[in-house]
N, C-alpha and C. Protein backbone atom coordinates (compact mmCIF):
# COMPACT_ATOMS: atom_id res chain seq x y z
N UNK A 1 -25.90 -80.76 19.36
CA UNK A 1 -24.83 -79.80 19.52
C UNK A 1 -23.71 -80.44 20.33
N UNK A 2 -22.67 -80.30 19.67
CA UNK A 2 -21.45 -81.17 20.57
C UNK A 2 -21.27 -80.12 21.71
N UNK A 3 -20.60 -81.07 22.63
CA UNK A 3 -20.60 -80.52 24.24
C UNK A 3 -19.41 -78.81 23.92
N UNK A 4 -18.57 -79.22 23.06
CA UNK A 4 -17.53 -77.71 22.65
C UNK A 4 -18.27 -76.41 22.69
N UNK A 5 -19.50 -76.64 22.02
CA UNK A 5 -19.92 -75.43 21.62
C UNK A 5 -20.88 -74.79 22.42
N UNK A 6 -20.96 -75.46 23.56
CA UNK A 6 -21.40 -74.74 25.36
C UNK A 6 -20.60 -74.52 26.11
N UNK A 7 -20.18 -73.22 26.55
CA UNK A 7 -19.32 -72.51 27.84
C UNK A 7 -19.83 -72.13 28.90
N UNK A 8 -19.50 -71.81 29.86
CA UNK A 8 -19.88 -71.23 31.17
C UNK A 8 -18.85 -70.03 31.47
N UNK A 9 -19.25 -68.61 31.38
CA UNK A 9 -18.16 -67.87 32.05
C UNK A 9 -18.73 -67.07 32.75
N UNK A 10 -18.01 -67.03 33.79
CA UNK A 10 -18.55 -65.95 35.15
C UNK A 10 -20.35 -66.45 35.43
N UNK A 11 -20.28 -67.53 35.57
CA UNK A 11 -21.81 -68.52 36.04
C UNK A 11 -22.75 -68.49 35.14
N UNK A 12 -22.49 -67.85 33.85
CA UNK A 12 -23.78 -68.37 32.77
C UNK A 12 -23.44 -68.84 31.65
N UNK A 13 -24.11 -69.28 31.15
CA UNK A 13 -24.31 -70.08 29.74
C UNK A 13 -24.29 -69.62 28.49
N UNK A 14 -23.19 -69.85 27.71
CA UNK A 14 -23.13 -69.25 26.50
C UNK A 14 -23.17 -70.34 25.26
N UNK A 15 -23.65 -70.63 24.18
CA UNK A 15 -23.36 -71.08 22.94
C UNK A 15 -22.46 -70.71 22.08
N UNK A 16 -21.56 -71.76 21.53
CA UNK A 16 -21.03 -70.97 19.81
C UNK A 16 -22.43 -70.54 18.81
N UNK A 17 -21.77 -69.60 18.52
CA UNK A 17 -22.50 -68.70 17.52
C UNK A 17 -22.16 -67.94 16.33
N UNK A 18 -20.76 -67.95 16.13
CA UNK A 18 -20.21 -67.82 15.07
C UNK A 18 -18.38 -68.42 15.20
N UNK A 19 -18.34 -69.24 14.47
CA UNK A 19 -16.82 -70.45 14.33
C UNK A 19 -16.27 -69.07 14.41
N UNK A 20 -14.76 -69.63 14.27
CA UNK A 20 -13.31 -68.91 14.02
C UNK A 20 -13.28 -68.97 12.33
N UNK A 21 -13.51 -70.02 11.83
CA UNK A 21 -13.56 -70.28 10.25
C UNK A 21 -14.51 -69.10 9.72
N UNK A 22 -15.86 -68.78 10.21
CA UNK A 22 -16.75 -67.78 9.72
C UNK A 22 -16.83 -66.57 9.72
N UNK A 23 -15.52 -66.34 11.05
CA UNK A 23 -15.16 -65.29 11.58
C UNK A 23 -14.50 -64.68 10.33
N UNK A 24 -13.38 -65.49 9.98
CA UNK A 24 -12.07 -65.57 9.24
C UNK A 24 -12.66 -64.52 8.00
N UNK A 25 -13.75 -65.58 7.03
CA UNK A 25 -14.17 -65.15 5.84
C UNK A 25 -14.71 -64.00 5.96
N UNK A 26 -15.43 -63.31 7.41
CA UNK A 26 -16.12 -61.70 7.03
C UNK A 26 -15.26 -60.75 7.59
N UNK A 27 -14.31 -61.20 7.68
CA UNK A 27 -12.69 -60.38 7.91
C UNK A 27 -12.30 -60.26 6.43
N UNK A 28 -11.99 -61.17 6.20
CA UNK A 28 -11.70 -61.15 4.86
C UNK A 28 -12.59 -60.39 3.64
N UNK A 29 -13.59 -60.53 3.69
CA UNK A 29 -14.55 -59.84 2.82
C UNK A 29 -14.60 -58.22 3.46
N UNK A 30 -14.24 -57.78 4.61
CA UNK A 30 -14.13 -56.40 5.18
C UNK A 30 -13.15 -55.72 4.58
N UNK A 31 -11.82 -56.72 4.78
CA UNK A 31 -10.18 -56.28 4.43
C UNK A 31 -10.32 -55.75 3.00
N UNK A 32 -11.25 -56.79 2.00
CA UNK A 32 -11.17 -56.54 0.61
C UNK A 32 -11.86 -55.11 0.09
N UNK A 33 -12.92 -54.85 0.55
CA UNK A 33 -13.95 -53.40 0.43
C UNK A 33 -13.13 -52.76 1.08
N UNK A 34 -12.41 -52.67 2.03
CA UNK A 34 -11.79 -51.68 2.19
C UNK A 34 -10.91 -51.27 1.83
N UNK A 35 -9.54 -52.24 1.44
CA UNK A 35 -8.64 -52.11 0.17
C UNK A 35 -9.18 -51.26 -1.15
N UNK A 36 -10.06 -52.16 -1.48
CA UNK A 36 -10.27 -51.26 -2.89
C UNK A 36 -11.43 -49.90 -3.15
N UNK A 37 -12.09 -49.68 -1.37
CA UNK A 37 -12.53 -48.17 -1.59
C UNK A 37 -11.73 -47.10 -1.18
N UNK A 38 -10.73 -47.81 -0.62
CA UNK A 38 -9.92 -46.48 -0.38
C UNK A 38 -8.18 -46.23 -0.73
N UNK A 39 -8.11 -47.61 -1.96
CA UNK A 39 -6.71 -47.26 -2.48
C UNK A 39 -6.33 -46.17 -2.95
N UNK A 40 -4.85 -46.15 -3.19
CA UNK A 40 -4.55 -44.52 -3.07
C UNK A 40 -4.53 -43.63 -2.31
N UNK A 41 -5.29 -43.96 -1.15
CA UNK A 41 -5.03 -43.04 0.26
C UNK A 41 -3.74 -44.20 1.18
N UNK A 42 -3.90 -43.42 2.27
CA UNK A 42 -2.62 -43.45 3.06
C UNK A 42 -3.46 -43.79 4.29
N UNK A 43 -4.72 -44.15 4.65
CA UNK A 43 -5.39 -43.85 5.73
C UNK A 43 -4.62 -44.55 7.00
N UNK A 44 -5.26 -44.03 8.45
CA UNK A 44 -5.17 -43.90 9.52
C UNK A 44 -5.88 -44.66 10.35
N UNK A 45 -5.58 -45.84 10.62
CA UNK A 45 -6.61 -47.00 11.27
C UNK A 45 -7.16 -46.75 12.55
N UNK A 46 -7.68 -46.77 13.10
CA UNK A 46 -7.92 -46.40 14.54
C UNK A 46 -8.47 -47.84 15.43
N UNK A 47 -7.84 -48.50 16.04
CA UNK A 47 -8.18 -49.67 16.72
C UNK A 47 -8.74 -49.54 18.21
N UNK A 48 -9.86 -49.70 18.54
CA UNK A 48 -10.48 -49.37 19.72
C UNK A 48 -10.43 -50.57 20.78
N UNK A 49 -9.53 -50.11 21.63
CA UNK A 49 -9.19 -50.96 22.85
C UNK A 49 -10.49 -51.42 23.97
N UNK A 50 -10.49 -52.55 24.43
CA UNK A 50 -9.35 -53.70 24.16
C UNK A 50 -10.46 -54.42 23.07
N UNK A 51 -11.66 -54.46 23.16
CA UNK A 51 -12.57 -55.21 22.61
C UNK A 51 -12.55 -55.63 20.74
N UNK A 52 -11.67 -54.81 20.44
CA UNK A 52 -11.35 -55.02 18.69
C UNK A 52 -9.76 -55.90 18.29
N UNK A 53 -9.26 -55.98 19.69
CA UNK A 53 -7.65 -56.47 19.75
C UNK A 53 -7.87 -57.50 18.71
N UNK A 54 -8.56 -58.70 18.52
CA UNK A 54 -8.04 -59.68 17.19
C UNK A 54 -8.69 -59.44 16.21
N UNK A 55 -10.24 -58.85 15.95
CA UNK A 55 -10.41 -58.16 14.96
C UNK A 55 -9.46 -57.18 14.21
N UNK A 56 -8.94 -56.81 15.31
CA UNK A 56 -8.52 -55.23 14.06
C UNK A 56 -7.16 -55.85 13.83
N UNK A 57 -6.31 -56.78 14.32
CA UNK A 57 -5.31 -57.33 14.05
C UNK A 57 -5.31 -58.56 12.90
N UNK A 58 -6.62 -59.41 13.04
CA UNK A 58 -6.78 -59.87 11.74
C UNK A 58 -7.25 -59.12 10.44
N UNK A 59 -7.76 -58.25 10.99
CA UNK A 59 -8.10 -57.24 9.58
C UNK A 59 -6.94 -56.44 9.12
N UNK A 60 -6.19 -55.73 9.75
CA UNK A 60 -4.84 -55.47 9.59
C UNK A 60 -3.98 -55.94 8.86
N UNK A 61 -4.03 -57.51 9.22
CA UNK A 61 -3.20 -57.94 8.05
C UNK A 61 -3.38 -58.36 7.31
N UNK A 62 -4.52 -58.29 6.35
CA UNK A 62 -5.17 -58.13 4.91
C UNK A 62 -5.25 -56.86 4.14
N UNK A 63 -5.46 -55.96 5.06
CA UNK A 63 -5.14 -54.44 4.21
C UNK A 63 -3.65 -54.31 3.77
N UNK A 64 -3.92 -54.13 2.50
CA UNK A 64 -2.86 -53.67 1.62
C UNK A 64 -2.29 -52.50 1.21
N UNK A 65 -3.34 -51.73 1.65
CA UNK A 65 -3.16 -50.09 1.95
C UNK A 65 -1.56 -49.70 3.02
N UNK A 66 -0.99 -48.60 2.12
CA UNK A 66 0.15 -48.06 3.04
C UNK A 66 -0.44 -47.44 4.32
N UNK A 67 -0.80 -47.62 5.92
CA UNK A 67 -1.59 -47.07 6.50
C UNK A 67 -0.48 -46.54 7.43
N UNK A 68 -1.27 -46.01 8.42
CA UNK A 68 -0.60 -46.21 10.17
C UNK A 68 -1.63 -46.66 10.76
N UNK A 69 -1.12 -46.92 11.82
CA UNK A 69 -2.36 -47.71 13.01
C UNK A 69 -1.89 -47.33 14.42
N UNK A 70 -2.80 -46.98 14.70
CA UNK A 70 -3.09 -45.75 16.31
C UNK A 70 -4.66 -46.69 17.10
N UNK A 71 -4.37 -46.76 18.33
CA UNK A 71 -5.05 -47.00 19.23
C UNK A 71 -6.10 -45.92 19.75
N UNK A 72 -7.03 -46.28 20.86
CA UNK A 72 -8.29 -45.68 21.69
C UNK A 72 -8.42 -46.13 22.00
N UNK A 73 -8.88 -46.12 23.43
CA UNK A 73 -9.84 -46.67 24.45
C UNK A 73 -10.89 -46.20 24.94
N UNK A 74 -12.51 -46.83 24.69
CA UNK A 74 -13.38 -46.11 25.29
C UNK A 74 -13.82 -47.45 25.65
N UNK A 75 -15.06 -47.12 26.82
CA UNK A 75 -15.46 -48.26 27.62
C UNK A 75 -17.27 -47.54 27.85
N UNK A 76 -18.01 -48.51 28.05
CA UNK A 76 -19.27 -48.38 28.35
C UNK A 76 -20.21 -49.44 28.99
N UNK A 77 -19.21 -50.59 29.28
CA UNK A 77 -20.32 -51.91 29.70
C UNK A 77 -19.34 -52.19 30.90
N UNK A 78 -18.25 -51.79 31.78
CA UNK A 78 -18.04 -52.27 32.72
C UNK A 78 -18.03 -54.06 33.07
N UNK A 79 -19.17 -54.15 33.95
CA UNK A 79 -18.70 -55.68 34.31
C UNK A 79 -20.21 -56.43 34.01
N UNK A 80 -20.71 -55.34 33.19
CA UNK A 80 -22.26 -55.82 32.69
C UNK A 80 -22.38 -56.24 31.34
N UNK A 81 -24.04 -56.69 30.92
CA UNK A 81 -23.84 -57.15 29.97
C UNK A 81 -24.76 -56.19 28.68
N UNK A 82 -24.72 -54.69 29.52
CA UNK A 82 -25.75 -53.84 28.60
C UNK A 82 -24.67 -52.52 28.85
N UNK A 83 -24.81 -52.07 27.89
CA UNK A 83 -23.62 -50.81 28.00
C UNK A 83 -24.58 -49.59 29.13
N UNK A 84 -23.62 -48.82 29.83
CA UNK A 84 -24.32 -48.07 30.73
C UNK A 84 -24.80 -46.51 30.01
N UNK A 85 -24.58 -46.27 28.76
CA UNK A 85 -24.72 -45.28 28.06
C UNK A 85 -23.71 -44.32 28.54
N UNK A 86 -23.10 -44.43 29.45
CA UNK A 86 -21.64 -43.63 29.72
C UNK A 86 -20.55 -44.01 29.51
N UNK A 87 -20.36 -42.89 28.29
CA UNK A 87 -18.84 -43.61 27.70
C UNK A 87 -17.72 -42.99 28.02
N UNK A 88 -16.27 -43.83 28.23
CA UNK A 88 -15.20 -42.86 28.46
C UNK A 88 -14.09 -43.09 27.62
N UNK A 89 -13.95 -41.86 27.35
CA UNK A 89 -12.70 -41.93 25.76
C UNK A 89 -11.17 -41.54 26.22
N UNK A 90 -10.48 -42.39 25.92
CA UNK A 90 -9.11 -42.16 26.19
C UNK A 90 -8.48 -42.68 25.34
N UNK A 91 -7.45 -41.19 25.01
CA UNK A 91 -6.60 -41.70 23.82
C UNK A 91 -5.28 -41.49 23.76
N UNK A 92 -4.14 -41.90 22.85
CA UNK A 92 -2.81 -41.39 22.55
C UNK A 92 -3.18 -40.27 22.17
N UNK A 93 -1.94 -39.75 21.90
CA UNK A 93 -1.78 -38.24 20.92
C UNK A 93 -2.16 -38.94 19.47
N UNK A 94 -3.19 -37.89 19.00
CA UNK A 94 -3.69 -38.36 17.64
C UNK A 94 -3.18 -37.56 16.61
N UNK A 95 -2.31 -37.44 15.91
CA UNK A 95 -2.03 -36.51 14.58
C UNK A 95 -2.78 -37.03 13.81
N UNK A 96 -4.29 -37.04 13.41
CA UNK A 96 -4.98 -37.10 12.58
C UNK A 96 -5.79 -36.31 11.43
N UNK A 97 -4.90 -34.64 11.83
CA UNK A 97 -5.70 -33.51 11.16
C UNK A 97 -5.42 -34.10 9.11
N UNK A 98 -6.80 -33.73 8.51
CA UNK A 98 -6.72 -34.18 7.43
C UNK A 98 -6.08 -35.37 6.95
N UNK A 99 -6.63 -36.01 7.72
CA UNK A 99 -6.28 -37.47 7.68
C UNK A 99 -7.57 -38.30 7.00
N UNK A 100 -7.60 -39.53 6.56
CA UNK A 100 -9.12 -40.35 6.41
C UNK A 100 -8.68 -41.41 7.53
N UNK A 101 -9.36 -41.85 8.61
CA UNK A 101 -9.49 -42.56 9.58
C UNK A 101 -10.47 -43.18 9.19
N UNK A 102 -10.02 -44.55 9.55
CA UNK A 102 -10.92 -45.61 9.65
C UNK A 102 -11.18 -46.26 11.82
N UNK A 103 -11.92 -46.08 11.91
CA UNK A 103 -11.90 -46.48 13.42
C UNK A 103 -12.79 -48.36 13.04
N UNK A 104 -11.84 -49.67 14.00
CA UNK A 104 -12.23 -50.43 13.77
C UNK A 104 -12.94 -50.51 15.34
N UNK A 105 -14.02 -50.70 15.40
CA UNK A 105 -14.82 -51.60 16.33
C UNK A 105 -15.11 -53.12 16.34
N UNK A 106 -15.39 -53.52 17.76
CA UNK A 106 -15.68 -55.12 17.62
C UNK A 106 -16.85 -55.04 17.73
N UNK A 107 -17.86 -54.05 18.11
CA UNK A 107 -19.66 -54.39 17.56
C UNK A 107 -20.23 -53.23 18.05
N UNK A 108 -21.07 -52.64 17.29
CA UNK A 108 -21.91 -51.70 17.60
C UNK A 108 -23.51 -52.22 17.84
N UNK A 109 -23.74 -51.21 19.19
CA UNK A 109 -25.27 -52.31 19.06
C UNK A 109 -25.58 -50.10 19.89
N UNK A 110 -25.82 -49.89 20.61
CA UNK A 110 -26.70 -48.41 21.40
C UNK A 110 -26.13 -47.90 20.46
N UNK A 111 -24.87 -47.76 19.92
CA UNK A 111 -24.37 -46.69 19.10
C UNK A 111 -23.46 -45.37 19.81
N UNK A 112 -23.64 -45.60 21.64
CA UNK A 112 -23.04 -44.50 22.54
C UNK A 112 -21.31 -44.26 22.08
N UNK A 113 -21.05 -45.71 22.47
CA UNK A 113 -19.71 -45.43 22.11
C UNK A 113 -19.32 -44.79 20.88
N UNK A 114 -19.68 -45.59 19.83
CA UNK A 114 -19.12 -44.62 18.71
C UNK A 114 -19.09 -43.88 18.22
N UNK A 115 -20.63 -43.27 18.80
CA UNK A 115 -20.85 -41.87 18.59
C UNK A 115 -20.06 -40.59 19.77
N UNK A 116 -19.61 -41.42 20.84
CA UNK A 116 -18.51 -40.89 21.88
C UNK A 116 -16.97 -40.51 21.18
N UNK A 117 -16.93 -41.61 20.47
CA UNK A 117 -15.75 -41.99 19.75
C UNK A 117 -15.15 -41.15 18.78
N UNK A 118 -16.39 -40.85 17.88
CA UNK A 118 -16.48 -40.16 16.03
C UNK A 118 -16.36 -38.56 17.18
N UNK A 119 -17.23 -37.99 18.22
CA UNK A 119 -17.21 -36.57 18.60
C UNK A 119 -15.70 -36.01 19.28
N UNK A 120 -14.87 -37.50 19.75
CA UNK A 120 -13.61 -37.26 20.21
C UNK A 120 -12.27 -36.62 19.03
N UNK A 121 -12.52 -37.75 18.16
CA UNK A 121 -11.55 -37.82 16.94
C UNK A 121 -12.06 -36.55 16.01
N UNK A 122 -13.04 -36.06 15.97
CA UNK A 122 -13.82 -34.71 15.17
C UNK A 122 -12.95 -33.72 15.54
N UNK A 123 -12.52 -33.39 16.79
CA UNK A 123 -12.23 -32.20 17.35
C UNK A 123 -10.78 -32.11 16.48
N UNK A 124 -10.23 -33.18 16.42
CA UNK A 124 -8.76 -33.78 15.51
C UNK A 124 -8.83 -33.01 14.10
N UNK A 125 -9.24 -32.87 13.64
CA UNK A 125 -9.61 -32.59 12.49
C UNK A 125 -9.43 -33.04 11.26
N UNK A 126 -9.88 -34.95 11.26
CA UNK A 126 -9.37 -35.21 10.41
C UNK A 126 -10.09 -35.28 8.83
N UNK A 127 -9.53 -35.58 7.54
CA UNK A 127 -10.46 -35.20 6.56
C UNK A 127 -11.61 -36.25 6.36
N UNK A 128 -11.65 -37.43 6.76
CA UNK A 128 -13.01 -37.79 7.13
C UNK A 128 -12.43 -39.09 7.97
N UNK A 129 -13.58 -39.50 8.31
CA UNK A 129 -14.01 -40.52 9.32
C UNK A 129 -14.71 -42.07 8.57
N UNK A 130 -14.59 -42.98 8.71
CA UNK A 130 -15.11 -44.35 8.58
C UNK A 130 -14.74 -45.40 9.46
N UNK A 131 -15.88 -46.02 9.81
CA UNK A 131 -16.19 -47.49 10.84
C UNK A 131 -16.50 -48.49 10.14
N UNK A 132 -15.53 -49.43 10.19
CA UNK A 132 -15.65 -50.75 10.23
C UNK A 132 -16.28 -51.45 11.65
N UNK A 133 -17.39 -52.38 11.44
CA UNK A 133 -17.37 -53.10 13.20
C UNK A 133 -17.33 -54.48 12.36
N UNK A 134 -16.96 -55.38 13.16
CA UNK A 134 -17.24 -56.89 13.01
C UNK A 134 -19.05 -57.09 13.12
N UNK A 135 -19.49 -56.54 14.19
CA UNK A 135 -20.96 -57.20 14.86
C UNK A 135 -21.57 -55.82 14.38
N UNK A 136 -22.98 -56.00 14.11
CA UNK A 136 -23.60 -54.83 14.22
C UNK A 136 -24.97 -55.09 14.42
N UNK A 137 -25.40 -54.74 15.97
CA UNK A 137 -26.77 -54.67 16.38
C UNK A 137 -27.59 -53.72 15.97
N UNK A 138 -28.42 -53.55 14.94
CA UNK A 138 -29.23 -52.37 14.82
C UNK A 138 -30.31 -52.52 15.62
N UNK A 139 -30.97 -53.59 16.28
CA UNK A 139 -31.96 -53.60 17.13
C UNK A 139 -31.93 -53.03 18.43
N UNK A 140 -30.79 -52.65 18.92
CA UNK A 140 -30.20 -51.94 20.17
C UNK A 140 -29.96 -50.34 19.75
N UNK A 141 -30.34 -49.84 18.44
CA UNK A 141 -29.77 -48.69 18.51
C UNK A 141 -30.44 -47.54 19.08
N UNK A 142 -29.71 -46.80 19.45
CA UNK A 142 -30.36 -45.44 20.60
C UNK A 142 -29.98 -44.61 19.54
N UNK A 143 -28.72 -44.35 19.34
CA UNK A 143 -27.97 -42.97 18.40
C UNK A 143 -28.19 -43.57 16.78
N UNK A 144 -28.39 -42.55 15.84
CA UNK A 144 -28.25 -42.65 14.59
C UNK A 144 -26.71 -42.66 14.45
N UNK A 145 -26.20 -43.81 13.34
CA UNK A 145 -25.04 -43.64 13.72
C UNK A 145 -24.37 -44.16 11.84
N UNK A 146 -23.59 -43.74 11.33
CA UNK A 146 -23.57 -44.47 10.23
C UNK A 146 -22.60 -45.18 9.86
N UNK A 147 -22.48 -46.80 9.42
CA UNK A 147 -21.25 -47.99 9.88
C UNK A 147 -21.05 -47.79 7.86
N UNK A 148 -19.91 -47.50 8.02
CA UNK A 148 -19.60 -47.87 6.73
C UNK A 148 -18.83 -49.44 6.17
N UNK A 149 -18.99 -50.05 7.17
CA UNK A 149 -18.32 -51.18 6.86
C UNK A 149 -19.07 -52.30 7.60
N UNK A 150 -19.77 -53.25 7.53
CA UNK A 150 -20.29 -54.03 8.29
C UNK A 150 -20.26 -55.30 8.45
N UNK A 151 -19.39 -56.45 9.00
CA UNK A 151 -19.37 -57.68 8.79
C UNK A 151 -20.60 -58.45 9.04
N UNK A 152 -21.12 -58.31 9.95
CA UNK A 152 -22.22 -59.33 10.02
C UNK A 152 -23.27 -58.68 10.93
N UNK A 153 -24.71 -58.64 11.30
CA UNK A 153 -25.43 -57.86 12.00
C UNK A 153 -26.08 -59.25 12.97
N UNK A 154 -26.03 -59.11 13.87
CA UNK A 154 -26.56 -60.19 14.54
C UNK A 154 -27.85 -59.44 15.91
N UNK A 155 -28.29 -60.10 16.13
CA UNK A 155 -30.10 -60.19 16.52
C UNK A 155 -29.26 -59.97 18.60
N UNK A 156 -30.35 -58.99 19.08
CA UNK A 156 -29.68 -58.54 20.26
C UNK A 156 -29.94 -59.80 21.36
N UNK A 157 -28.54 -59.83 21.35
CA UNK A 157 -28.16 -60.64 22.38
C UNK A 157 -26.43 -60.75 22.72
N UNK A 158 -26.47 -61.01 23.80
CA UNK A 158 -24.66 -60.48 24.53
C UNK A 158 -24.02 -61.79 23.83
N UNK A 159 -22.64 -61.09 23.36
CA UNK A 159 -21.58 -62.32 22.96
C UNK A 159 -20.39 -61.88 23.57
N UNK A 160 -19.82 -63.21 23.19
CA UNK A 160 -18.21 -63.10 23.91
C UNK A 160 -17.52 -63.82 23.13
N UNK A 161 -16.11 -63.90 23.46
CA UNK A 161 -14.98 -64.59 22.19
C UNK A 161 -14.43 -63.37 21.23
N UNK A 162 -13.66 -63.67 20.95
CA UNK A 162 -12.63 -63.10 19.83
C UNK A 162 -12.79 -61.67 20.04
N UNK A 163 -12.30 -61.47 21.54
CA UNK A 163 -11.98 -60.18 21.70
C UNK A 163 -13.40 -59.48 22.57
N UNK A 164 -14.31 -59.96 22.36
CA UNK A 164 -15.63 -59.51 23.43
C UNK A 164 -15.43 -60.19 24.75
N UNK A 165 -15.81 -59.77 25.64
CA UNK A 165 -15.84 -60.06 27.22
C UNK A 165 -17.19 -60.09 27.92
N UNK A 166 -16.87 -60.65 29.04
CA UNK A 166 -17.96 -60.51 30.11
C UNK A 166 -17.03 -60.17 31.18
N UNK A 167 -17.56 -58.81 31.95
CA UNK A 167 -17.06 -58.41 32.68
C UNK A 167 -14.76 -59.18 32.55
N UNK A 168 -14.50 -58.84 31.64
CA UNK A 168 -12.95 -59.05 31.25
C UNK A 168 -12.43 -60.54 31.24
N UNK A 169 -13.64 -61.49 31.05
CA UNK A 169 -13.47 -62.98 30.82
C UNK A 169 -13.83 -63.34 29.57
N UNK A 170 -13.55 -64.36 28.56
CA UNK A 170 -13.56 -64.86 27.13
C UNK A 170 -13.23 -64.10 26.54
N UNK A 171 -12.35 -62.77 26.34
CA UNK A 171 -11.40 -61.84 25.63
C UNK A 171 -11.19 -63.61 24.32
N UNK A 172 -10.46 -64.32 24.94
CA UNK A 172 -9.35 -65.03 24.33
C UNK A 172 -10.25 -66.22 23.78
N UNK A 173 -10.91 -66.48 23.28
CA UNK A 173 -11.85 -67.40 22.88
C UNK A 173 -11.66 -67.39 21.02
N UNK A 174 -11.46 -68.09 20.77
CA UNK A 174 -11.71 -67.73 19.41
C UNK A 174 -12.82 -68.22 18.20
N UNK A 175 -13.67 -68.66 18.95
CA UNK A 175 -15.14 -68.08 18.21
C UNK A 175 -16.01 -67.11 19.19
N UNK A 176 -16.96 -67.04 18.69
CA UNK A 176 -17.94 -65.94 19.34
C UNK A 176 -19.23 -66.67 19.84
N UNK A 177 -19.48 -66.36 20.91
CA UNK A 177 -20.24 -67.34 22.02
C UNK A 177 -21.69 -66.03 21.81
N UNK A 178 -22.98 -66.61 22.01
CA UNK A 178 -24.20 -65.99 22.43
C UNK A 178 -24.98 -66.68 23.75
N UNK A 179 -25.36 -65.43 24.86
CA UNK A 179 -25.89 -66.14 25.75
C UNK A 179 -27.06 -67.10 25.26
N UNK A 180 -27.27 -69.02 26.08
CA UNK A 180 -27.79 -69.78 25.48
C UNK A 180 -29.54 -69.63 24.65
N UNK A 181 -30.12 -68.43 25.13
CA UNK A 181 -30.89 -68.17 24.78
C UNK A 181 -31.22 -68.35 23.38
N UNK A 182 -30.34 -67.38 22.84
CA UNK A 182 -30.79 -67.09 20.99
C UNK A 182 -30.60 -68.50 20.28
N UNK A 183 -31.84 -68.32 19.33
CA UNK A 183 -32.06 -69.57 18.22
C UNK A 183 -30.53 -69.05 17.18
């Protein structure tokens, strides 16, 4: 393993674990299923702060769909590396009534947040709801939760890069790091 693809942030050890190049292509394969299941609508993107910032911006600009795109912020992992099951939702003003929303996440693994997320935007009333995530841990899941869009499912263990953090460090990385543990 060349020395690149070992980091250190905030005193531990991370591996590359998925390139920027590999990243690229299940962006791309997301952008495309979603283009063509929901042409003809007008949908309503929902980008969940900060942890989806280059996901949902590289996915963004592959949809070909006439959309809008509206922000959220919910949080659940603080300066840790396991979400605390307490989530907090904060949002713009949402005009989403009878709307189709797509909410993009950068990884679902307990399922708290987005199930925090989907009960916030419900009250909105919009005409339906769909999640895209980049990451999707089903081995972490607590909540039944249902991902209609899924780039890649990866085996539980904490990452960082391309928009994931540790405690608000490797945001800016552009591959995706796993602590050195995982095969």
């Amino acid at each position: 393993m060349k020395k690149s693809d070992n980091i250190e942030i905030n005193g531990t050890n991370f591996r590359k674990f998925l390139t920027s190049r590999k990243i690229s292509k299940i962006v791309s394969e997301l952008a495309e299923r979603i283009n063509e299941d929901l042409q003809g609508l007008e949908p309503v993107f929902l980008l969940v702060l900060n942890g989806s910032i280059f996901f949902g911006v590289d996915l963004l600009r592959k949809i070909s769909l006439e959309c809008t795109i509206k922000t959220i912020s919910a949080k659940s992992y603080g300066n840790k590396m396991k979400s605390s099951g307490e989530v907090s939702v904060e949002s713009q003003k949402l005009d989403i009534a009878g709307k189709v929303v797509v909410i993009i996440e950068d990884i679902i693994d307990s399922g708290h947040t987005i199930k925090a997320i989907i009960a916030a935007i419900s009250k909105l009333k919009p005409d339906s709801v769909k999640i895209v995530t980049l990451l999707d841990k089903p081995s972490r899941r607590e909540v039944n939760v249902i991902i209609d869009y899924v780039g890649i499912e990866i085996p539980d263990t904490f990452v960082i890069g391309y928009g994931l953090d540790y405690a608000e460090k490797g945001r800016n990385l552009p591959d995706i790091y796993a602590l050195e543990d995982v095969k």
